[in-house]
Protein backbone atom coordinates (compact mmCIF):
# COMPACT_ATOMS: atom_id res chain seq x y z
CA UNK A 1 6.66 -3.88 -15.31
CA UNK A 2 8.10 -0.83 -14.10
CA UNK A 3 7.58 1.34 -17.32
CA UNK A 4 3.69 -0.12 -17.56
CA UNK A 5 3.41 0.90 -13.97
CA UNK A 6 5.23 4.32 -14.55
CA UNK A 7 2.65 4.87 -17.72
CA UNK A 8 -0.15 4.19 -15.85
CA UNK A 9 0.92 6.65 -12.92
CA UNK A 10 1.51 8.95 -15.77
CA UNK A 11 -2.25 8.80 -17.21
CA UNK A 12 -4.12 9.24 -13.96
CA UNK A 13 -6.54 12.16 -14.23
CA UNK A 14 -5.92 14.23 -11.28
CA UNK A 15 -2.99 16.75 -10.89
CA UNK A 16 -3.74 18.63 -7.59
CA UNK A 17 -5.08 17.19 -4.04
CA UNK A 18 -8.51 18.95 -4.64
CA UNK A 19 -9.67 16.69 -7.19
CA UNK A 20 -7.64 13.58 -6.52
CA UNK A 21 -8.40 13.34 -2.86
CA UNK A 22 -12.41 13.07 -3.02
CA UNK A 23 -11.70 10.74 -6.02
CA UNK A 24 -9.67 8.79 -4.16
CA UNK A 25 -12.13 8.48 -1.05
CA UNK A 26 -15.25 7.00 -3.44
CA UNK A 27 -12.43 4.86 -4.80
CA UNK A 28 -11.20 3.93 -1.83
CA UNK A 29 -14.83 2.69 -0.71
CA UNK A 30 -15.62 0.71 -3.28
CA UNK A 31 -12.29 -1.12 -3.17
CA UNK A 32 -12.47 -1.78 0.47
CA UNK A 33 -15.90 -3.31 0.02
CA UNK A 34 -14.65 -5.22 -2.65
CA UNK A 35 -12.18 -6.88 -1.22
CA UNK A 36 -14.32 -7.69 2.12
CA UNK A 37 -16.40 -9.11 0.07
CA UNK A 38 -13.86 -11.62 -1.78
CA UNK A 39 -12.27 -12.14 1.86
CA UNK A 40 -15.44 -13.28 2.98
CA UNK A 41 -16.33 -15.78 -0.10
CA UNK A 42 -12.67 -16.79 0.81
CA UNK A 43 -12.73 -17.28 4.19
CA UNK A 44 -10.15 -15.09 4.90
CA UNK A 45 -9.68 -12.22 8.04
CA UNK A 46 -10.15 -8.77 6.75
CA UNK A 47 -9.47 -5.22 8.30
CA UNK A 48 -10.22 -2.41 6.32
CA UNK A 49 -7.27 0.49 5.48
CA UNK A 50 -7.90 3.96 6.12
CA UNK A 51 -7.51 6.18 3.04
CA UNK A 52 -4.17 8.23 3.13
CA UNK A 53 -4.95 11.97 4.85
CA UNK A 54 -4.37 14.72 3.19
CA UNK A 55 -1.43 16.04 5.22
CA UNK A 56 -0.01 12.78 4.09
CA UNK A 57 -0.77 12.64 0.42
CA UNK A 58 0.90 16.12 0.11
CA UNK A 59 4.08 15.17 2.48
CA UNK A 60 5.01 11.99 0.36
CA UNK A 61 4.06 14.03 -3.40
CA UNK A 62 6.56 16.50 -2.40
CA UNK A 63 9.27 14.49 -1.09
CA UNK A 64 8.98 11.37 -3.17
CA UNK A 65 7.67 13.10 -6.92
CA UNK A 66 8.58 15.98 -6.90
CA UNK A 67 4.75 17.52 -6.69
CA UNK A 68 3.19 15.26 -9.41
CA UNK A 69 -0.04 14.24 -7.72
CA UNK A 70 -0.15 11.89 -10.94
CA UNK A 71 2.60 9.62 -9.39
CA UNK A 72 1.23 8.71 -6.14
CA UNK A 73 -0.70 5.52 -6.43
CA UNK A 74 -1.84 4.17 -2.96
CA UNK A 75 -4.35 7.02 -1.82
CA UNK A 76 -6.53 4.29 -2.18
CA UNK A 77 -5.64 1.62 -0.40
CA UNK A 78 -6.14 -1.80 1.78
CA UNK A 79 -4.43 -4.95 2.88
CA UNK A 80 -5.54 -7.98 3.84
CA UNK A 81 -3.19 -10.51 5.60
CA UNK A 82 -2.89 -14.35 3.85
CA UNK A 83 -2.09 -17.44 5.57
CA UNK A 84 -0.44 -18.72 1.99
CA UNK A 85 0.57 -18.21 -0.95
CA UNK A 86 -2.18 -20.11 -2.16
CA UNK A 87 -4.46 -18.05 -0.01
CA UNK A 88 -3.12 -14.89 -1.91
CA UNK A 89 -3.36 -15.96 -4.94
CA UNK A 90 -7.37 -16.99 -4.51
CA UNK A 91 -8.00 -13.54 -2.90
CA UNK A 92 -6.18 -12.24 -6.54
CA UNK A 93 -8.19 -14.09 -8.42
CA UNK A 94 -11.50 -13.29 -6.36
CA UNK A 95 -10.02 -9.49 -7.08
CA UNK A 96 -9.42 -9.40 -10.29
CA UNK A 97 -12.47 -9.90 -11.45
CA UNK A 98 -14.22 -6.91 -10.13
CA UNK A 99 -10.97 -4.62 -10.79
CA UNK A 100 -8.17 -4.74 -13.35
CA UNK A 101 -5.14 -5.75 -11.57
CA UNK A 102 -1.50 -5.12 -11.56
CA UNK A 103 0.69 -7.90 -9.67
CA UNK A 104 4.00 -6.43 -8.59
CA UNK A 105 4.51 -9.89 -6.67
CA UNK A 106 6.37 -10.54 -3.50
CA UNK A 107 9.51 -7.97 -2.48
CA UNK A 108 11.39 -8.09 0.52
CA UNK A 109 12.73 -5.10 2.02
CA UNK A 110 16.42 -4.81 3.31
CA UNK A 111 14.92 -4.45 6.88
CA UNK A 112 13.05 -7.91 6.63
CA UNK A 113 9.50 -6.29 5.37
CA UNK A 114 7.73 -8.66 3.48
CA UNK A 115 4.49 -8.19 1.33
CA UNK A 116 2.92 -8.32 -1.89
CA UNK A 117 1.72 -5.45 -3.54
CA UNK A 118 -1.40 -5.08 -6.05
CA UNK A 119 -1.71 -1.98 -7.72
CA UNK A 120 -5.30 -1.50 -8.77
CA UNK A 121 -7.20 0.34 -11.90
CA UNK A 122 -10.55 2.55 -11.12
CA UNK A 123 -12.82 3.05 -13.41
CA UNK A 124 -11.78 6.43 -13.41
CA UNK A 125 -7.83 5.79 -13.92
CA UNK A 126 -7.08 6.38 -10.45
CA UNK A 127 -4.06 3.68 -9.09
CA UNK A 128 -5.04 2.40 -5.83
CA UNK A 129 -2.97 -0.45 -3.61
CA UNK A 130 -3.36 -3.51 -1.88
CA UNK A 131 -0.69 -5.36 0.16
CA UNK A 132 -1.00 -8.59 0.97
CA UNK A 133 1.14 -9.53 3.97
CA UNK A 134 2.14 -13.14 5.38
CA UNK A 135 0.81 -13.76 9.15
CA UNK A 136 2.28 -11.71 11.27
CA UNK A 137 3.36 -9.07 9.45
CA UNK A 138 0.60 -6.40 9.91
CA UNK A 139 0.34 -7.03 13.90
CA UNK A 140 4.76 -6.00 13.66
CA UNK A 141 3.78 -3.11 11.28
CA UNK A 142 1.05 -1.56 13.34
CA UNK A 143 1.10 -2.76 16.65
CA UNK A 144 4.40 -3.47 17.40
CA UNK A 145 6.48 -0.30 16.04
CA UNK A 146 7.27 -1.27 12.81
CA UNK A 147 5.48 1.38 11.29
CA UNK A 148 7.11 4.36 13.71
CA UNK A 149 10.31 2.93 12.93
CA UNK A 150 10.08 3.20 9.28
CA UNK A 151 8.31 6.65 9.52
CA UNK A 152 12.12 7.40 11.84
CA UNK A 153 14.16 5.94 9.10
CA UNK A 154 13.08 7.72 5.86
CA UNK A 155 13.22 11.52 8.09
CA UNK A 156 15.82 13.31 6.68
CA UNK A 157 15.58 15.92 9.85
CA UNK A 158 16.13 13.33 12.11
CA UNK A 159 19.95 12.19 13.09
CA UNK A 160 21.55 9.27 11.01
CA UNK A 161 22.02 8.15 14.46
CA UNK A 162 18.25 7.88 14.97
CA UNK A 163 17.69 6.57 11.60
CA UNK A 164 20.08 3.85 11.72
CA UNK A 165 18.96 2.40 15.02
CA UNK A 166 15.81 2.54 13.37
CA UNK A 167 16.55 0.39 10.62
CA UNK A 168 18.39 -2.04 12.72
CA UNK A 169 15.49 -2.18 14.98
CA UNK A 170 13.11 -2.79 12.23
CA UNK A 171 15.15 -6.13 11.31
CA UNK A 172 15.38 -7.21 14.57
CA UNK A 173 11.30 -6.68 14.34
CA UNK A 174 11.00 -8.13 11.05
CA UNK A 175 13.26 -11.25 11.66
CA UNK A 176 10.82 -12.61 14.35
């Protein structure tokens, strides 16, 4: 799985931020309309993703590959949250017929984050992502801190002090 994934980061098309960002934004549209859409038949709550900003795109290219715009895959991006497996395995299904699919399953962080990522195929060969998160997950993520604290934890400029109590805070978060 993890050499497909790394050949299909390696063939996307677009090598600076100028092309693959408005790529990514028409991508990103069509896949968040898409998968409203297969929520819906579903019966499942959906909240679209914002696409990743520029500033943010750039940050996580240089830090994390080393300035190959080709390895970033979640530009394009959206998450829906599933009250079962079952559930997120229908809303695959639904999904997988309008886009070509990668499944990299359910993964646990070591702070207690739990989802399931899809990586998805454009047209285009642009790699966009959907995570699929068990109840309750997205409302610790975003609205209660979970999100800050991981943002703390992976900042090299900020104390291992900091960073540790973030990571301990983010599995007392992700425990409940």
């Amino acid at each position: 799985l993890r050499a497909m994934i790394r050949d299909l980061k390696a063939a996307q098309p677009y090598d600076t931020i100028e092309v693959l960002h408005p790529a990514a934004i028409v991508n990103h549209q069509a896949l968040n309309e898409q998968a409203a859409a297969a929520a819906a038949r579903l019966g499942m709550e959906f909240r679209p993703a914002p696409v990743k900003e520029i500033g943010r795109v750039i940050e996580k290219v240089q830090q994390k590959y080393e300035g190959n715009f080709r390895k970033i895959a979640d530009v394009a991006r959206t998450g829906l949250t599933a009250d079962s497996i079952a559930d997120a395995d229908a809303f695959v299904a639904d999904l997988a017929q309008r886009f070509d699919l990668v499944d990299e399953g359910w993964h646990v962080t070591a702070e207690g984050y739990f989802d399931r990522k899809l990586i998805v195929i454009f047209e285009d060969g642009q790699l966009g992502e959907i995570q699929i998160w068990p109840p309750g997950m997205l409302a610790a993520k975003e609205e209660r801190g979970g999100h800050k604290l991981y943002e703390i934890a992976r900042d090299e400029a900020q104390s291992d002090e900091a960073r540790a109590q973030a990571v301990a805070d983010m599995r007392t978060l992700y425990a409940e």
